[in-house]
Protein backbone atom coordinates (compact mmCIF):
# COMPACT_ATOMS: atom_id res chain seq x y z
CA UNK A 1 -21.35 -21.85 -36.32
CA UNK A 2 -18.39 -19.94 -36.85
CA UNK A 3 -20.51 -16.60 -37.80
CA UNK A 4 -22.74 -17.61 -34.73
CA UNK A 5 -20.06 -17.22 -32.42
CA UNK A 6 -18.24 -13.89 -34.16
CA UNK A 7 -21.63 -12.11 -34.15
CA UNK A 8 -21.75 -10.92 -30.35
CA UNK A 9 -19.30 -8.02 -30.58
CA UNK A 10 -19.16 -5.62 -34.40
CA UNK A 11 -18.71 -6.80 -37.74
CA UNK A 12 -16.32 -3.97 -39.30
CA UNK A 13 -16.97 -5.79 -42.76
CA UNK A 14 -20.19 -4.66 -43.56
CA UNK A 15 -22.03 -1.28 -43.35
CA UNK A 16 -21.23 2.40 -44.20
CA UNK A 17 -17.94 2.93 -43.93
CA UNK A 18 -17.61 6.89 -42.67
CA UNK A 19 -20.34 6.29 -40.35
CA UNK A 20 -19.05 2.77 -38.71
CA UNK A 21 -15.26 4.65 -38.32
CA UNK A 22 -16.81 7.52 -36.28
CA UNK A 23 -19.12 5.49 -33.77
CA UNK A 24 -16.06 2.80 -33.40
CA UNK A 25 -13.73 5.98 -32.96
CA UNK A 26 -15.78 7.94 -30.35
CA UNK A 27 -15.69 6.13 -27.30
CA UNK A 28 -11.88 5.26 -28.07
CA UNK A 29 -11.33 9.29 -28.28
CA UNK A 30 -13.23 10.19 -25.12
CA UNK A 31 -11.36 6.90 -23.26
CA UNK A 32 -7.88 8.31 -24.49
CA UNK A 33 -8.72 11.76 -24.03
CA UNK A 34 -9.90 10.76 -20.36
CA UNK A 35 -6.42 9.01 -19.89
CA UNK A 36 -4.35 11.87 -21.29
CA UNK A 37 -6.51 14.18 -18.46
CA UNK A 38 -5.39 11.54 -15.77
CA UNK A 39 -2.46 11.77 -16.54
CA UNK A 40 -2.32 15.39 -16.72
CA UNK A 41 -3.84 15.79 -13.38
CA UNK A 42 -0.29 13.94 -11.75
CA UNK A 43 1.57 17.01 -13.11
CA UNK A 44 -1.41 19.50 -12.07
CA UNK A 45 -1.59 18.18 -8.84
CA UNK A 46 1.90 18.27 -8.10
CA UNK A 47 2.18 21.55 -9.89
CA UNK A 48 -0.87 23.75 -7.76
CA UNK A 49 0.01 22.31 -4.41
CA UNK A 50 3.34 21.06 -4.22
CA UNK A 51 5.02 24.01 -5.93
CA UNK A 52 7.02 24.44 -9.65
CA UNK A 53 10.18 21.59 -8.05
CA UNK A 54 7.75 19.11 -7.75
CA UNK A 55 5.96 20.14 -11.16
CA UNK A 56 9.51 19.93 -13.03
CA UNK A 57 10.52 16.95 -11.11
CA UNK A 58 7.52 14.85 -12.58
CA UNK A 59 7.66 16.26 -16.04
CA UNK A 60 11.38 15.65 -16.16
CA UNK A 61 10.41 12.27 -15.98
CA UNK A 62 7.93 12.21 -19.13
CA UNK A 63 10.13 11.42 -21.81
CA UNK A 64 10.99 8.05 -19.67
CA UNK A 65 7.68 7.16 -18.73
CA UNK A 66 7.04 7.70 -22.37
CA UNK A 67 9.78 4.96 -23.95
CA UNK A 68 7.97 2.39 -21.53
CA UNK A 69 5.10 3.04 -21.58
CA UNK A 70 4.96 3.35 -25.64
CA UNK A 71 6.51 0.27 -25.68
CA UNK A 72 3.55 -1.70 -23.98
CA UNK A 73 1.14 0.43 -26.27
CA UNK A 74 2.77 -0.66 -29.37
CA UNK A 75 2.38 -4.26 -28.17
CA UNK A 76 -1.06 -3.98 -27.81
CA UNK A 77 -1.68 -2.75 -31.30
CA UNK A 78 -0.05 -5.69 -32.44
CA UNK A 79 -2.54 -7.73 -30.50
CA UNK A 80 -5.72 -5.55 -31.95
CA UNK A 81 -4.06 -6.02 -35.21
CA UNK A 82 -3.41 -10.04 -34.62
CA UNK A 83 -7.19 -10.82 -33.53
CA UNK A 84 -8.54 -8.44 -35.79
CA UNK A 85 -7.54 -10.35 -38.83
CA UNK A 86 -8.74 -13.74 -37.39
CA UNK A 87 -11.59 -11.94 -36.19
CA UNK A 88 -12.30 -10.70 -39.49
CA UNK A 89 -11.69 -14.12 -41.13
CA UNK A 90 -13.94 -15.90 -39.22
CA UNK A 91 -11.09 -18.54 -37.29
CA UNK A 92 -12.72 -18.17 -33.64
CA UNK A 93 -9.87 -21.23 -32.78
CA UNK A 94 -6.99 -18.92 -33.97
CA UNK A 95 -8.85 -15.89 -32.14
CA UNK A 96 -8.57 -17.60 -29.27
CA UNK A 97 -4.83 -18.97 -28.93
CA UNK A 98 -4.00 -15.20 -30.48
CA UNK A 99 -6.08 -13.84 -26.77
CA UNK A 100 -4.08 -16.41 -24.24
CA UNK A 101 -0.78 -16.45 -25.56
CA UNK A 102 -0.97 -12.10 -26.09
CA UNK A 103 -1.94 -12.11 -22.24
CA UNK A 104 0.84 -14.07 -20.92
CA UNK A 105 3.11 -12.33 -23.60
CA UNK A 106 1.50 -8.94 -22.14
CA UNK A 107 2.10 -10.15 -18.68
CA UNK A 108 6.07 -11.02 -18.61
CA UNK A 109 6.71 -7.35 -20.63
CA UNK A 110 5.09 -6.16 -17.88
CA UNK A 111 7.27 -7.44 -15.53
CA UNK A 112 10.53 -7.02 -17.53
CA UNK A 113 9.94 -2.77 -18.13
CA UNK A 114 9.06 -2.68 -13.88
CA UNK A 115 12.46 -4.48 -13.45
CA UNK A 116 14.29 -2.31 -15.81
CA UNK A 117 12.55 1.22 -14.79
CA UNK A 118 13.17 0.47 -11.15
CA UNK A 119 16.86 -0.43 -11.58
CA UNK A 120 17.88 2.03 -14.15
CA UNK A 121 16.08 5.63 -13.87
CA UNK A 122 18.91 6.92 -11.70
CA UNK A 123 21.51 6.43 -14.15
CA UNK A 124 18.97 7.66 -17.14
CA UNK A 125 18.07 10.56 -14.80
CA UNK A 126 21.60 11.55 -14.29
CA UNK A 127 22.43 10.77 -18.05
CA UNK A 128 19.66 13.72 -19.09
CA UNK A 129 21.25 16.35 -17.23
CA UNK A 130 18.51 16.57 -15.07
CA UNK A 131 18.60 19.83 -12.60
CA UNK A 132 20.38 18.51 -9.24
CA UNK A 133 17.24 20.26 -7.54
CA UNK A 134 14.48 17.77 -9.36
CA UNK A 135 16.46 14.54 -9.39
CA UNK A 136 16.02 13.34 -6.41
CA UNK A 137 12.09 13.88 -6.89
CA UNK A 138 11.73 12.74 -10.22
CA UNK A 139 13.62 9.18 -8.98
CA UNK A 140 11.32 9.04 -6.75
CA UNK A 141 8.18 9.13 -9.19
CA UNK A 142 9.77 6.66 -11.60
CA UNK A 143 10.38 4.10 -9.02
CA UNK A 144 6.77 4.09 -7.70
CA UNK A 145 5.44 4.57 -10.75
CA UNK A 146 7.10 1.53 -12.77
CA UNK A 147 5.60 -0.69 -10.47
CA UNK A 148 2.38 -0.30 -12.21
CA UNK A 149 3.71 -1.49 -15.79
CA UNK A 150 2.30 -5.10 -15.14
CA UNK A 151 -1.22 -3.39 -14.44
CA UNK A 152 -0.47 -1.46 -17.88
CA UNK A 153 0.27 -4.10 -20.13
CA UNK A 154 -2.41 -6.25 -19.22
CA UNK A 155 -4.98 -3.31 -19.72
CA UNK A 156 -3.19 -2.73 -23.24
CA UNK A 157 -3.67 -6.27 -23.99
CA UNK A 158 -7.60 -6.28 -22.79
CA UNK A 159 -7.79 -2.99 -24.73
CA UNK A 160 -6.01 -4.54 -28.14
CA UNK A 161 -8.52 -7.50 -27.70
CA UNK A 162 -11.79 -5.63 -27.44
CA UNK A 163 -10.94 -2.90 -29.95
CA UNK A 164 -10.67 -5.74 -32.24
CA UNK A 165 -13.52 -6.85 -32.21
CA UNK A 166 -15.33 -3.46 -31.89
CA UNK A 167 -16.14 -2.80 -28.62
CA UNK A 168 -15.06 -0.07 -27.70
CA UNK A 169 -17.14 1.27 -24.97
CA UNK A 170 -15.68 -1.37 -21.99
CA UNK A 171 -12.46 0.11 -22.63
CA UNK A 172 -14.32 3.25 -21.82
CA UNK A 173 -16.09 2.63 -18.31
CA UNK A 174 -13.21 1.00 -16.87
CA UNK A 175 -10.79 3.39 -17.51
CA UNK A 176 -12.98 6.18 -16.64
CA UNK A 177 -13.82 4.51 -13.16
CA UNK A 178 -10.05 4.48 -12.58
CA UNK A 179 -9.63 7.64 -13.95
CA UNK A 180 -12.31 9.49 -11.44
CA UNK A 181 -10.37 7.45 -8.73
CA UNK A 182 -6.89 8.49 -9.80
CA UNK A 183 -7.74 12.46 -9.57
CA UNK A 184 -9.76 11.82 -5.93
CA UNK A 185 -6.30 9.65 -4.75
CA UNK A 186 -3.81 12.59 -6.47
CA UNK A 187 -5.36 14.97 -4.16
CA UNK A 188 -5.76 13.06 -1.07
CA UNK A 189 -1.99 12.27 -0.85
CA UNK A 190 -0.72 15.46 -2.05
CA UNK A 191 -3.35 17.98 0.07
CA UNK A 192 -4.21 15.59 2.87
CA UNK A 193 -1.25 13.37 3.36
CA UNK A 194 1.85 15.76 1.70
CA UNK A 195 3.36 13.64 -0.27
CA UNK A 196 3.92 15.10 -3.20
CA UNK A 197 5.62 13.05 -6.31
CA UNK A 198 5.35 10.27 -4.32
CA UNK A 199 1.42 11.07 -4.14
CA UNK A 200 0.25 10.92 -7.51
CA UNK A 201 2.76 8.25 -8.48
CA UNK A 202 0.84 6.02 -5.70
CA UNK A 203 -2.24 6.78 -6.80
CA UNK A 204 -1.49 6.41 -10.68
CA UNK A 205 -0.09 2.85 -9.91
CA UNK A 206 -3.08 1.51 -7.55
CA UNK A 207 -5.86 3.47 -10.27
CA UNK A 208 -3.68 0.83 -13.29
CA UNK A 209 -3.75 -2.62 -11.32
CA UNK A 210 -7.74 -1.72 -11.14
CA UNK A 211 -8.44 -0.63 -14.80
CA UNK A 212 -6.84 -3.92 -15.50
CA UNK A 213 -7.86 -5.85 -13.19
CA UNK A 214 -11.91 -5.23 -14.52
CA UNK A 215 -10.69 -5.43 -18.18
CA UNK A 216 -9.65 -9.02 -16.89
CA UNK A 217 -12.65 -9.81 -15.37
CA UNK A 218 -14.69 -8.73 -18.62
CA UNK A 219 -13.08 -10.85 -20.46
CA UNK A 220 -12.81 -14.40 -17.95
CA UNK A 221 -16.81 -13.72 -18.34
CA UNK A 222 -17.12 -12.81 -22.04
CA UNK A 223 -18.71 -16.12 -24.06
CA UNK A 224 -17.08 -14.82 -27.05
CA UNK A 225 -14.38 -16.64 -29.20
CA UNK A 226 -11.82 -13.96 -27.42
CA UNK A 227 -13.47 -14.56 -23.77
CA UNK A 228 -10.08 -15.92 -21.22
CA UNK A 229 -10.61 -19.62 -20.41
CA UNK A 230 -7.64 -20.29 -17.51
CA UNK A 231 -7.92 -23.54 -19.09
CA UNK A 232 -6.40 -22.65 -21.93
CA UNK A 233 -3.85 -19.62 -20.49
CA UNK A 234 -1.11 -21.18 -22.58
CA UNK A 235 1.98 -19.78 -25.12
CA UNK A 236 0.94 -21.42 -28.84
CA UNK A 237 4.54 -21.30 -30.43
CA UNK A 238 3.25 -19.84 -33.67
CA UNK A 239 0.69 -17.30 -32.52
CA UNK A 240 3.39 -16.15 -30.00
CA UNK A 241 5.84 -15.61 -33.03
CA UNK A 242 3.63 -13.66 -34.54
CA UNK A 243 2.68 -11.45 -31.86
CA UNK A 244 6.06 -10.63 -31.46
CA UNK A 245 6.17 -9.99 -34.92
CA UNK A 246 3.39 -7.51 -35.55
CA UNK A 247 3.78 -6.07 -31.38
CA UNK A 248 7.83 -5.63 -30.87
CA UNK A 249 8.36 -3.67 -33.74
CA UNK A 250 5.34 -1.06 -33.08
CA UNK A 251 6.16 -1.11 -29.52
CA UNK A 252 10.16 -0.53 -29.98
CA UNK A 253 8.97 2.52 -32.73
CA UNK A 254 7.17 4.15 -29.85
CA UNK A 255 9.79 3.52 -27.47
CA UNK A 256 12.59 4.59 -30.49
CA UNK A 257 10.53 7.78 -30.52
CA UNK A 258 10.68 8.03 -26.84
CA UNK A 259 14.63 7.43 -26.90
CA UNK A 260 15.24 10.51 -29.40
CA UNK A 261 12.85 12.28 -27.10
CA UNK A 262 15.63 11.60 -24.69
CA UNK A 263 17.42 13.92 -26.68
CA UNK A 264 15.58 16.89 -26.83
CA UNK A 265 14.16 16.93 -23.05
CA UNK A 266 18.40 16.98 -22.47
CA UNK A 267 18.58 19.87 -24.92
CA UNK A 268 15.84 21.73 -22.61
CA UNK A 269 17.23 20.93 -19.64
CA UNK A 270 20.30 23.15 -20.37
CA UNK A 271 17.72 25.99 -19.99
CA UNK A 272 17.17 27.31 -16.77
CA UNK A 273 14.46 25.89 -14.13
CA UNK A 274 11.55 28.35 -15.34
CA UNK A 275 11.97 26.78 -19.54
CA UNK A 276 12.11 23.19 -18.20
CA UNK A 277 8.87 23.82 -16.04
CA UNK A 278 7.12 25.78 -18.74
CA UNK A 279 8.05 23.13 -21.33
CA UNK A 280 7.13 19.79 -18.76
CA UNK A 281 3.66 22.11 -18.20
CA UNK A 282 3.37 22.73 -21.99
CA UNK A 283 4.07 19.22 -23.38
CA UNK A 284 0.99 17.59 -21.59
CA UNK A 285 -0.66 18.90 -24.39
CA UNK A 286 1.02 16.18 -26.59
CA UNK A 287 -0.53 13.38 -25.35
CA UNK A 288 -3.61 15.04 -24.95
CA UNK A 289 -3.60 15.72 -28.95
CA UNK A 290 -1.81 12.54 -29.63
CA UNK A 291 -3.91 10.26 -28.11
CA UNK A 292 -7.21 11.44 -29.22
CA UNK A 293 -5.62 11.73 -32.78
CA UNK A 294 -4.48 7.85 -32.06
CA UNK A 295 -8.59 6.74 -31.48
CA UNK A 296 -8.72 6.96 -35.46
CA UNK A 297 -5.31 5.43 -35.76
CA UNK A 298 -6.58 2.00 -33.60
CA UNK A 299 -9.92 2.20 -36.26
CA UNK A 300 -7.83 2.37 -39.24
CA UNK A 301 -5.85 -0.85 -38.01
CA UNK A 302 -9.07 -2.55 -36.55
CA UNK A 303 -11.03 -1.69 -39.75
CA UNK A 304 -8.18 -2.50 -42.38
CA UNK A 305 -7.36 -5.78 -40.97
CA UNK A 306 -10.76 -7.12 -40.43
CA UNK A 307 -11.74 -5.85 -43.98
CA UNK A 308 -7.99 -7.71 -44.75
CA UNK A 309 -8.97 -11.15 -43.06
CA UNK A 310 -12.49 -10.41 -45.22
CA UNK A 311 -10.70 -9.93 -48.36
CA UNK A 312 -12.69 -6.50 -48.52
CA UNK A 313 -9.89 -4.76 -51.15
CA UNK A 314 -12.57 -1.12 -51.41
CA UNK A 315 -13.00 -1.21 -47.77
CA UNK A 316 -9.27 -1.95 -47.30
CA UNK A 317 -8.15 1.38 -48.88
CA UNK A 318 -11.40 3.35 -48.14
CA UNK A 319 -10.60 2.37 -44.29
CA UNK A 320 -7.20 4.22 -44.81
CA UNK A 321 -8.55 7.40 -46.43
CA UNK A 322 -11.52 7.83 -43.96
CA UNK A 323 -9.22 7.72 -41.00
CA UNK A 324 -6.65 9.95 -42.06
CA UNK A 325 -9.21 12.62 -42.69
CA UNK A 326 -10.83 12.19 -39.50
CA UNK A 327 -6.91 12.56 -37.36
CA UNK A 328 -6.17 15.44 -39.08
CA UNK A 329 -9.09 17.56 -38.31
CA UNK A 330 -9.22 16.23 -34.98
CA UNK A 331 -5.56 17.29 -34.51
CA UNK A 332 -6.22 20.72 -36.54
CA UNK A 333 -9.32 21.42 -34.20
CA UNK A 334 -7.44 21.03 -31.00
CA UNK A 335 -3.93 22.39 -32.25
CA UNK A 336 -5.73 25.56 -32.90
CA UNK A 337 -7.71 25.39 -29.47
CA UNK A 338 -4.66 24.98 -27.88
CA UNK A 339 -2.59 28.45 -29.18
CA UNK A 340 -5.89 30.44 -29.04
CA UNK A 341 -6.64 28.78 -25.22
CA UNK A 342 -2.99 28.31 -24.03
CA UNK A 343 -3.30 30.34 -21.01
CA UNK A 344 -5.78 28.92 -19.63
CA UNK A 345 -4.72 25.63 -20.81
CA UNK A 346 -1.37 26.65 -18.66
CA UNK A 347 -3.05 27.72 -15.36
CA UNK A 348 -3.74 23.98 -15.14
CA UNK A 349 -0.44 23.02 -14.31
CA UNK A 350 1.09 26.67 -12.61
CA UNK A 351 0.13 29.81 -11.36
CA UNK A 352 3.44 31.01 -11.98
CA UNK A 353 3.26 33.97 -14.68
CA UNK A 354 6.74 33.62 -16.36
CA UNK A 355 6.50 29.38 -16.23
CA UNK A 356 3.39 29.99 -18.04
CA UNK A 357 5.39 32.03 -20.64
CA UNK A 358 8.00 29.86 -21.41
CA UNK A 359 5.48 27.07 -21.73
CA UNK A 360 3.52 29.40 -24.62
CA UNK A 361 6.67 29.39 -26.81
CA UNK A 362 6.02 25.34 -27.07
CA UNK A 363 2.18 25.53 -27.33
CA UNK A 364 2.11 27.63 -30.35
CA UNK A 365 4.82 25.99 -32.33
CA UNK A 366 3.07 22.46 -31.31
CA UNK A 367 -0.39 24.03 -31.67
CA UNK A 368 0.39 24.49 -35.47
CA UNK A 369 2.24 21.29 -36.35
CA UNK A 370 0.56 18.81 -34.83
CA UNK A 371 -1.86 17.38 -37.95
CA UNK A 372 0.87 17.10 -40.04
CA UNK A 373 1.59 14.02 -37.56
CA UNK A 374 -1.39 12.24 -39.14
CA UNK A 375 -0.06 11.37 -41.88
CA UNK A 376 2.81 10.06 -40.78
CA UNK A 377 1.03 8.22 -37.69
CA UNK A 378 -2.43 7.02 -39.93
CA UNK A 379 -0.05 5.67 -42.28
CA UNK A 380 2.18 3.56 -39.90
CA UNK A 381 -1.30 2.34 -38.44
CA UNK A 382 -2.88 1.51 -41.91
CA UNK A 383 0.80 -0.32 -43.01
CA UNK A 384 0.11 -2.43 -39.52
CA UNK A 385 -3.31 -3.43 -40.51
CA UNK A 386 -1.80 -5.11 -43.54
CA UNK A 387 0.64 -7.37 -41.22
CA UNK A 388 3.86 -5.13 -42.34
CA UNK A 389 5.57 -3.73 -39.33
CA UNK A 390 9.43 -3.66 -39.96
CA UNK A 391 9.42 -1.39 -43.34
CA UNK A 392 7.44 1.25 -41.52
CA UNK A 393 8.98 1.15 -38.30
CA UNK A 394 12.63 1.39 -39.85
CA UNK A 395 11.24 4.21 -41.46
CA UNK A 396 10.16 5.94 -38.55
CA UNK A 397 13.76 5.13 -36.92
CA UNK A 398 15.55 7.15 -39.40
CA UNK A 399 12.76 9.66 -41.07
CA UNK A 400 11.83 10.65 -36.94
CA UNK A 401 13.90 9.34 -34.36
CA UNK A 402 18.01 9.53 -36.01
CA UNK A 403 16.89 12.75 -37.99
CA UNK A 404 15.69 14.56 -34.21
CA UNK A 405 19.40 13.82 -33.13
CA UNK A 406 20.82 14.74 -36.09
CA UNK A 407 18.96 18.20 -35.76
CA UNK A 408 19.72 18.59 -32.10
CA UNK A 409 23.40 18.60 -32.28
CA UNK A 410 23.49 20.46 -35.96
CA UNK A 411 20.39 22.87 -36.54
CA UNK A 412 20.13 23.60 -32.58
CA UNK A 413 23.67 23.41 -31.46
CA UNK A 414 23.66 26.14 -34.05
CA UNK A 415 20.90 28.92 -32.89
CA UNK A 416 20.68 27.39 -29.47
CA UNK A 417 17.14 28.70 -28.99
CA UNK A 418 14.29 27.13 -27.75
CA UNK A 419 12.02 27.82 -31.46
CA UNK A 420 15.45 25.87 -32.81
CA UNK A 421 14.45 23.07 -31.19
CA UNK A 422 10.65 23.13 -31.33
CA UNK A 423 10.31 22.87 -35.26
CA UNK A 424 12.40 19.64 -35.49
CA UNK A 425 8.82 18.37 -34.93
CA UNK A 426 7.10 19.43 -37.67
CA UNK A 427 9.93 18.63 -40.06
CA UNK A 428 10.59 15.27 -38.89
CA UNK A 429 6.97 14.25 -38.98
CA UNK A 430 6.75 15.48 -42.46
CA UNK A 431 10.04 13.90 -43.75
CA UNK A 432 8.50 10.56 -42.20
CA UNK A 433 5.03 11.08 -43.59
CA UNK A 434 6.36 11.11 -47.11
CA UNK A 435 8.87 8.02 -46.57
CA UNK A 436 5.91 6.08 -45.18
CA UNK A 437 3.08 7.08 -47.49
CA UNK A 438 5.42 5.97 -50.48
CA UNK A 439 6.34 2.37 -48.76
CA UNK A 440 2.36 2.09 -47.78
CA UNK A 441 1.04 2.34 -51.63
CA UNK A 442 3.91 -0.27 -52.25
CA UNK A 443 2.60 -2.84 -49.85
CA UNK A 444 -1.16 -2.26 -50.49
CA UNK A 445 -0.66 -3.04 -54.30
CA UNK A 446 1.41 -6.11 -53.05
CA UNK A 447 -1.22 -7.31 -50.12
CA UNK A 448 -4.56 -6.78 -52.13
CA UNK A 449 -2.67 -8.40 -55.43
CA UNK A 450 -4.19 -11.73 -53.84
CA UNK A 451 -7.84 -10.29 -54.03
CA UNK A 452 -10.20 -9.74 -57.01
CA UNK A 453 -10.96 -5.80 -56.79
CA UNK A 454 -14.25 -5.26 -54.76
């Protein structure tokens, strides 16, 4: 019965690995490469019609957006890890209380990152040195805009649950419908009705409470073992634990990274207005590369701890390897698009010549670095697919986030330039990828000690 009822979405168990990674990766690449281009079009928007103070004003504001919003992300790969493994194991009963109590968990972290982005991005705005002619603007944005983070963590949590169980083409559609709608809304308050940061973050917030509210709606009418049944909306004490377990620790390592972040948009922002609005224009490439890079990261959690719950030790490890080769050519590919298309890729966002310039220093430095983040970011996900989250994301804390600020105030206080600050990247990731790579091979010999090799 139980197989019965597992067998409407994929089985990630069985099949040609190499093959089953791809398809399962593809639509989760073109959904977060669609998001990363919604979001981009805020700062484009903003940037072509409302002028370079309104185009710094919103990017000032990234590295903010980015500690909350990585925080509900995180979350929601603890959930895909969670309800993979059950998934995997064949427990529809522990699938289910894993769905319910992650939504209401989803739900009330929601609620607690609107409360504390509303009442605090003054004092964090002020606290990053932020330009006394973009403040006031960027405030603005954040306000509006962290009245969507209910909408977010719910779609998080839908998206957690479906990548889980290996559909990942709903995901898709309803993101891209809010996506489409997001660009037509950016323009229609910025052009039509001037309203500039306000505008997009409007449209942004509306465009999330409907991507989540379909993902929702897909699942009250699912008949699977992880369909929502209002009847049974409750908080199970131990599945709760352990969703806090596997999804506070990968959500506070996103928002860690976010915080040291903090650190380095300050260190820009002591450049003048024409650096910080090349460098806001510039770093949308980073989610653009991260997030398609991340598709493979999702697989190699979905994959690992289905194969986990299976007791599939070959496909375990052979999850892990596949992955990490697909992120880092899919990060080498677009790093080197980006230096040899940066430009262009620069006209998005202004048609100012020397914003465009300073943003070029970033995108070539970036360009070159950015699949060394693979294995540093494939590895965290694989260590997460086993059920170990607090090794790798102390790691992270000290290999990434504590070794940025040390470089900041030592290595950059030194030279003071902007290249200074741009390789503390690269050399963090790869400090990291070492540290985590080392701890993974640990905890794979410990986890698949329990299985017979297959």
């Amino acid at each position: 019965m139980a197989s019965a009822i597992l067998s409407e979405e994929k089985n990630l168990t069985e099949g040609p690995l190499g093959r089953q990674i791809l398809v399962f990766s593809l639509p989760l690449v073109l959904s977060n490469l669609l998001q990363a281009l919604f979001n981009m079009s805020d700062i484009a928007v903003v940037g072509r019609f409302a002028g370079s103070q309104a185009l710094g004003s919103v990017g000032s504001t990234t590295i903010f957006v980015t500690l909350m919003t990585g925080f509900l992300i995180g979350l929601g790969g603890g959930i895909n890890v969670l309800v993979a493994r059950f998934y995997g194991a064949q427990h529809p009963k522990d699938v289910s209380k894993a769905v319910h109590s992650a939504l209401l968990v989803s739900l009330a972290a929601g609620v607690l990152l609107l409360v504390v982005g509303v009442v605090f991005s003054p004092a964090l705005m002020r606290l990053l040195g932020t330009k006394p002619d973009l403040i006031d603007g960027a405030i603005l944005y954040l306000r509006i805009y962290f009245l969507g983070m209910p909408a977010m963590a719910v779609y998080n949590f839908g998206n957690g649950v479906f990548s889980a169980v290996g559909n990942t083409r709903k995901p898709l559609v309803y993101l891209s419908i809010a996506g489409v709608l997001n660009i037509l809304l950016n323009l229609f308050f910025v052009i039509v009705c001037q309203m500039s940061v306000a505008g997009v973050a409007l449209a942004s917030i509306l465009t999330q409470y409907l991507s989540a509210g379909l993902i929702v709606r897909a699942l009250l009418r699912s008949e699977g073992c992880y369909g929502l049944r209002r009847d049974q909306l409750r908080l199970d004490p131990a599945m709760t634990r352990s969703i806090l377990g596997l999804g506070v620790p990968a959500g506070c390592q996103n928002a860690i990274f976010a915080l040291a972040n903090l650190f380095i948009q300050a260190s820009i922002n002591t450049f003048d207005t024409v650096v910080v609005s090349g460098n806001s224009a510039a770093a949308n490439a980073d989610p653009l590369v991260y997030d398609v890079m991340a598709a493979f990261y999702t697989a190699c959690s979905s994959f690992m701890s289905q194969n986990y719950g299976a007791g599939k030790r070959s496909r375990v490890r052979r999850s892990y390897f596949i992955s990490l080769g697909y992120s880092f050519g899919i990060g080498l590919a677009l790093g080197l698009a980006l230096v040899a298309f940066g430009p262009a890729f620069l006209s998005l966002f202004t048609t100012e010549p020397e914003v465009a310039a300073a943003g070029m220093q970033r995108l070539v430095v970036m360009g070159l670095s950015y699949p060394i983040s693979a294995f540093m970011d494939c590895t965290i996900a694989a260590s997460r697919g086993l059920g170990r989250t607090i090794a790798p994301t102390v790691i992270v804390i000290l290999g990434s986030c504590v070794f940025r600020v040390i470089w900041v105030y030592t290595v950059f206080a030194f030279f003071g330039t902007l290249l200074s600050l741009y390789l503390l990247f690269v050399c963090s990731w790869t400090i990291t990828a070492i540290a985590e790579i080392a701890y993974f091979i640990r905890a794979y010999k410990q986890q698949m000690s329990i299985y017979d090799p297959a």
